[in-house]
Protein backbone atom coordinates (compact mmCIF):
# COMPACT_ATOMS: atom_id res chain seq x y z
CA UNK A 1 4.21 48.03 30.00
CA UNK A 2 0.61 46.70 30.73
CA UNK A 3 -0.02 42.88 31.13
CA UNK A 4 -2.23 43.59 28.38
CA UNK A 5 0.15 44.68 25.90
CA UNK A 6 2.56 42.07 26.95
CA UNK A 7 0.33 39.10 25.96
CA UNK A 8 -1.01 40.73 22.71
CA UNK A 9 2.21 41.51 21.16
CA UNK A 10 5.02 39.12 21.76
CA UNK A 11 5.61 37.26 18.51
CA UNK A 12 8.94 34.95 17.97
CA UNK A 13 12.21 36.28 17.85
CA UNK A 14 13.39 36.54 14.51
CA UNK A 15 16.60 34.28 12.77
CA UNK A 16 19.19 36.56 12.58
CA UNK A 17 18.70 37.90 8.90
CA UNK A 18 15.71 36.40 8.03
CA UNK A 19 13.65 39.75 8.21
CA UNK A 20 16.69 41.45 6.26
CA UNK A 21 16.42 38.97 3.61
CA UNK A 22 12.82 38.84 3.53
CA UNK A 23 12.27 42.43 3.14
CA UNK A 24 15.05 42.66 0.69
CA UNK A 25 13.12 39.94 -1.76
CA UNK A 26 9.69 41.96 -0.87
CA UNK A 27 11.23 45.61 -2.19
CA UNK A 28 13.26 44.01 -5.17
CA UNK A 29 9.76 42.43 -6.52
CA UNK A 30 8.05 45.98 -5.91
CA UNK A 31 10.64 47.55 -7.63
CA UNK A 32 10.34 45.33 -10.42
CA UNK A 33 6.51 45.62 -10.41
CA UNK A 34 6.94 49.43 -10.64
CA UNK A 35 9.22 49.52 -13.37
CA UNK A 36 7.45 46.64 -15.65
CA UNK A 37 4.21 48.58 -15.18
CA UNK A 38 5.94 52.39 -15.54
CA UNK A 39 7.58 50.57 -18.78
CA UNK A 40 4.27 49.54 -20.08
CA UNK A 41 2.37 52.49 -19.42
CA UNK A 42 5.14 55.14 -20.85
CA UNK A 43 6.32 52.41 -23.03
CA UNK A 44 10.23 53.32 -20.97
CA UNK A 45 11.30 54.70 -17.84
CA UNK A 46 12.08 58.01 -18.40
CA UNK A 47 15.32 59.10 -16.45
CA UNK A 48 13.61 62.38 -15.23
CA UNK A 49 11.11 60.56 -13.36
CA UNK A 50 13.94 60.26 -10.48
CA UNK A 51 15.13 63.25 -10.74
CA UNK A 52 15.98 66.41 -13.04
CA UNK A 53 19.41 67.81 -13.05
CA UNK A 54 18.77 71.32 -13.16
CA UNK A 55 16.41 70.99 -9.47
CA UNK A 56 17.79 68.77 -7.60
CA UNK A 57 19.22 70.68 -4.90
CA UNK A 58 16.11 71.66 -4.24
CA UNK A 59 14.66 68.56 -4.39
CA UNK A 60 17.51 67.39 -1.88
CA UNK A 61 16.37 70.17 0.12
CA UNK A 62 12.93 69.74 -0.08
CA UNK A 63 13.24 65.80 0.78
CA UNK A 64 14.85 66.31 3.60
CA UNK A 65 13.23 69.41 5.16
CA UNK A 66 9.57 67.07 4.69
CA UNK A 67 10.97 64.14 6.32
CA UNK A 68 12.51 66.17 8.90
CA UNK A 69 8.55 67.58 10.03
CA UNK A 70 7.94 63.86 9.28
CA UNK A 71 10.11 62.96 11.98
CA UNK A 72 9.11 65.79 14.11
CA UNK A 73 5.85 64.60 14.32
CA UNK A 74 6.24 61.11 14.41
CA UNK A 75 8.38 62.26 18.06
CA UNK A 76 5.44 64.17 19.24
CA UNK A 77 2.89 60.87 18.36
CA UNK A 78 5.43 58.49 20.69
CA UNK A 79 5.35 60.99 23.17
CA UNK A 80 2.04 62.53 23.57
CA UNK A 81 -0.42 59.58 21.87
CA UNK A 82 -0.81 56.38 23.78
CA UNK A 83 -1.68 53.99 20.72
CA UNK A 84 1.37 55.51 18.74
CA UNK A 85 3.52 54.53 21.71
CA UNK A 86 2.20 50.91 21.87
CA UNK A 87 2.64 50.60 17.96
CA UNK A 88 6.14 51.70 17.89
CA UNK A 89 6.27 48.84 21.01
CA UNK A 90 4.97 46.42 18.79
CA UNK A 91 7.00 47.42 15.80
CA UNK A 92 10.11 47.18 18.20
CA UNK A 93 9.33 43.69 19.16
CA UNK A 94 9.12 42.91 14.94
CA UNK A 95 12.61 43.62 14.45
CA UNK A 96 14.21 41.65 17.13
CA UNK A 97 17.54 40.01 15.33
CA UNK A 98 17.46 42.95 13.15
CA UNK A 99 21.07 44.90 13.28
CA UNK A 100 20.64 48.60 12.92
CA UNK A 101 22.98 48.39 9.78
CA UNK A 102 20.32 46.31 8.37
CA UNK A 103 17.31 48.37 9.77
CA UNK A 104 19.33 51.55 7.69
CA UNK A 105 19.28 48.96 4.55
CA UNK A 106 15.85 48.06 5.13
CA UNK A 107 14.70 51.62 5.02
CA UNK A 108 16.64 53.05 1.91
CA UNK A 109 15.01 50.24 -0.15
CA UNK A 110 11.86 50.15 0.94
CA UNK A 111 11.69 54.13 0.63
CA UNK A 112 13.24 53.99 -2.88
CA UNK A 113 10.86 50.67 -3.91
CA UNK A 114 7.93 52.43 -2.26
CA UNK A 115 8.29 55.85 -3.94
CA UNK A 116 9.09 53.73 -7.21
CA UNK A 117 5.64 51.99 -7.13
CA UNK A 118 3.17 54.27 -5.37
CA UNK A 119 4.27 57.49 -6.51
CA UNK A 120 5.95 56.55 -9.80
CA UNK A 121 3.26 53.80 -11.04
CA UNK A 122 0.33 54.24 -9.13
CA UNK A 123 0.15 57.99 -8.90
CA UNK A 124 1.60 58.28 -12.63
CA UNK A 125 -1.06 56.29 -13.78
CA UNK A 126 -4.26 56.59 -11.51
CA UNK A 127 -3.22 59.99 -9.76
CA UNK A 128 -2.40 60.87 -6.41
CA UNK A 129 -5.91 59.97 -4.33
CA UNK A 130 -5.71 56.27 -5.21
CA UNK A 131 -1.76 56.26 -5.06
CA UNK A 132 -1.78 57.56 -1.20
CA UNK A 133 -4.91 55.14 -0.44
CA UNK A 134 -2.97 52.08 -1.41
CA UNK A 135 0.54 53.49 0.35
CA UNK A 136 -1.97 53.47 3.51
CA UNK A 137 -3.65 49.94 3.28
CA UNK A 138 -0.20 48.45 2.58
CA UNK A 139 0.59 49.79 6.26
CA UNK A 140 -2.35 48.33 7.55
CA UNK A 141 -3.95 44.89 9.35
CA UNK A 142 -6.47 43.25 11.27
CA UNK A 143 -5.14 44.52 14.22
CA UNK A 144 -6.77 47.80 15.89
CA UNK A 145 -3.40 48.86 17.35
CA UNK A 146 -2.28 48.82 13.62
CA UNK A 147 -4.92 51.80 12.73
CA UNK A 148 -2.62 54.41 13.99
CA UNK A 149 0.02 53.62 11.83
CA UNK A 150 -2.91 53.57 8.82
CA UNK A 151 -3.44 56.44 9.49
CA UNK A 152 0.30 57.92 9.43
CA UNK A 153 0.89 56.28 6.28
CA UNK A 154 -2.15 58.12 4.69
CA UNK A 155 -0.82 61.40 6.13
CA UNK A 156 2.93 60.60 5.03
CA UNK A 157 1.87 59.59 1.61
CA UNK A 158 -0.43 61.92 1.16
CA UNK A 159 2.66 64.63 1.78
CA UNK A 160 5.17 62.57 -0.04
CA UNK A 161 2.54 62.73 -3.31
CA UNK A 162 2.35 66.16 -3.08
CA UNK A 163 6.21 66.32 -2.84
CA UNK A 164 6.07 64.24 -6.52
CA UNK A 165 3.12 66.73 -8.26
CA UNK A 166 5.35 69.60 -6.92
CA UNK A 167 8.63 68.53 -7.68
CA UNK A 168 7.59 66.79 -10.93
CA UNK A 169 10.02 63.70 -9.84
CA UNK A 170 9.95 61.28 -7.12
CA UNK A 171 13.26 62.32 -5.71
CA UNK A 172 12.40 64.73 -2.47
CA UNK A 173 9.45 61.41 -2.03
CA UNK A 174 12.35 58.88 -1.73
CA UNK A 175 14.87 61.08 0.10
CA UNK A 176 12.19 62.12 2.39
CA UNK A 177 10.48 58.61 2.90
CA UNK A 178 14.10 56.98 2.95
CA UNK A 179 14.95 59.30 6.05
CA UNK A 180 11.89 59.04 8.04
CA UNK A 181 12.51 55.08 7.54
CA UNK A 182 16.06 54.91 8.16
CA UNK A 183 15.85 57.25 11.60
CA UNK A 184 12.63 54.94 12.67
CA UNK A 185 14.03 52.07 11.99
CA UNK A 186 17.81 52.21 13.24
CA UNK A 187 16.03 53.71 16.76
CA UNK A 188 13.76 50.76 16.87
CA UNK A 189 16.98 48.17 15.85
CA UNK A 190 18.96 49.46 18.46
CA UNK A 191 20.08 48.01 22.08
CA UNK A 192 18.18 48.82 25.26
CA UNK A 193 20.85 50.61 26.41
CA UNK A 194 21.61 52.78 23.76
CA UNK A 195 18.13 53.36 22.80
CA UNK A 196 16.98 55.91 25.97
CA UNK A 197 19.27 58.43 25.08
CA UNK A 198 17.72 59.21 22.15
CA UNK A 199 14.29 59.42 24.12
């Protein structure tokens, strides 16, 4: 890794737990958020906004198979696109202490909590252009490095609200955004030595 790299990105190591915990709190607010403002707006929260009996093994299908191409590409950006690479570096780095058991956590409720708020609130209410605009400055910083993952977050939600107008619930969203997540972030969690075999 360049010198350069080295000295720009090497924050703390984490307490053991205290990113678990902390993103736990974060999600469990947002989930709150999206239901108090769902609840409000539709005056409940209607049962069919997670998912509709009748589709959803197709929505089960349809989750998956988009955060499959999801994952697909997010594999060809590490590989082939030299800022994605160095993100993914720096992202690594942010979940030292993590466990990949907590990593998996960490993604299934932040995918659910996400989908809840930005695709269940915001795109319910203000529609899908201002729904996948926010999803993309919440991934976002002062950092230039951080612009590449902007910009996936704009493509991924922009896919992940047309998944929700499609589907007509936010199920394939979560299953698809809670398996990107979970692969990402149990790859980034894990050891050294366990991690270049999946490379």
């Amino acid at each position: 890794m360049p010198e350069s790299l080295q000295e720009e990105s090497t924050p703390e190591p984490i307490e053991p737990g205290r990113f678990y915990r902390a993103s736990a709190v974060f999600y469990f607010l947002l989930a709150v958020a999206a239901v108090i403002w769902i609840g409000l707006e539709r005056g409940s929260v209607p049962i069919d906004l997670f998912f509709v009996p009748a589709t959803l093994f197709g929505d089960i299908a349809w989750g998956l198979g988009a955060g499959g191409l999801i994952l697909v590409l997010t594999d060809l950006g590490r590989r082939w696109f030299s800022p994605f690479a160095k993100l993914e570096e720096r992202l690594r780095q942010m979940l030292v202490g993590v466990s990949e058991s907590e990593a998996v956590a960490i993604a299934l409720v932040s995918g659910f909590a996400e989908e809840l708020f930005f695709r269940g609130a915001v795109q319910g209410s203000w529609g899908w252009v201002w729904a996948t605009l926010l999803f993309a400055l919440m991934h976002t910083g002062p950092d230039r490095l951080v612009g590449s993952w902007t910009v996936f977050a704009l493509l991924a939600g922009a896919l992940f609200a047309g998944l929700t107008l499609m589907r007509e619930t936010i199920l394939s969203a979560v299953i698809a955004h809670s398996f990107v997540n979970a692969v990402n972030l149990r790859r980034l969690a894990s050891p050294p030595e366990t991690r270049h075999t999946d490379q």
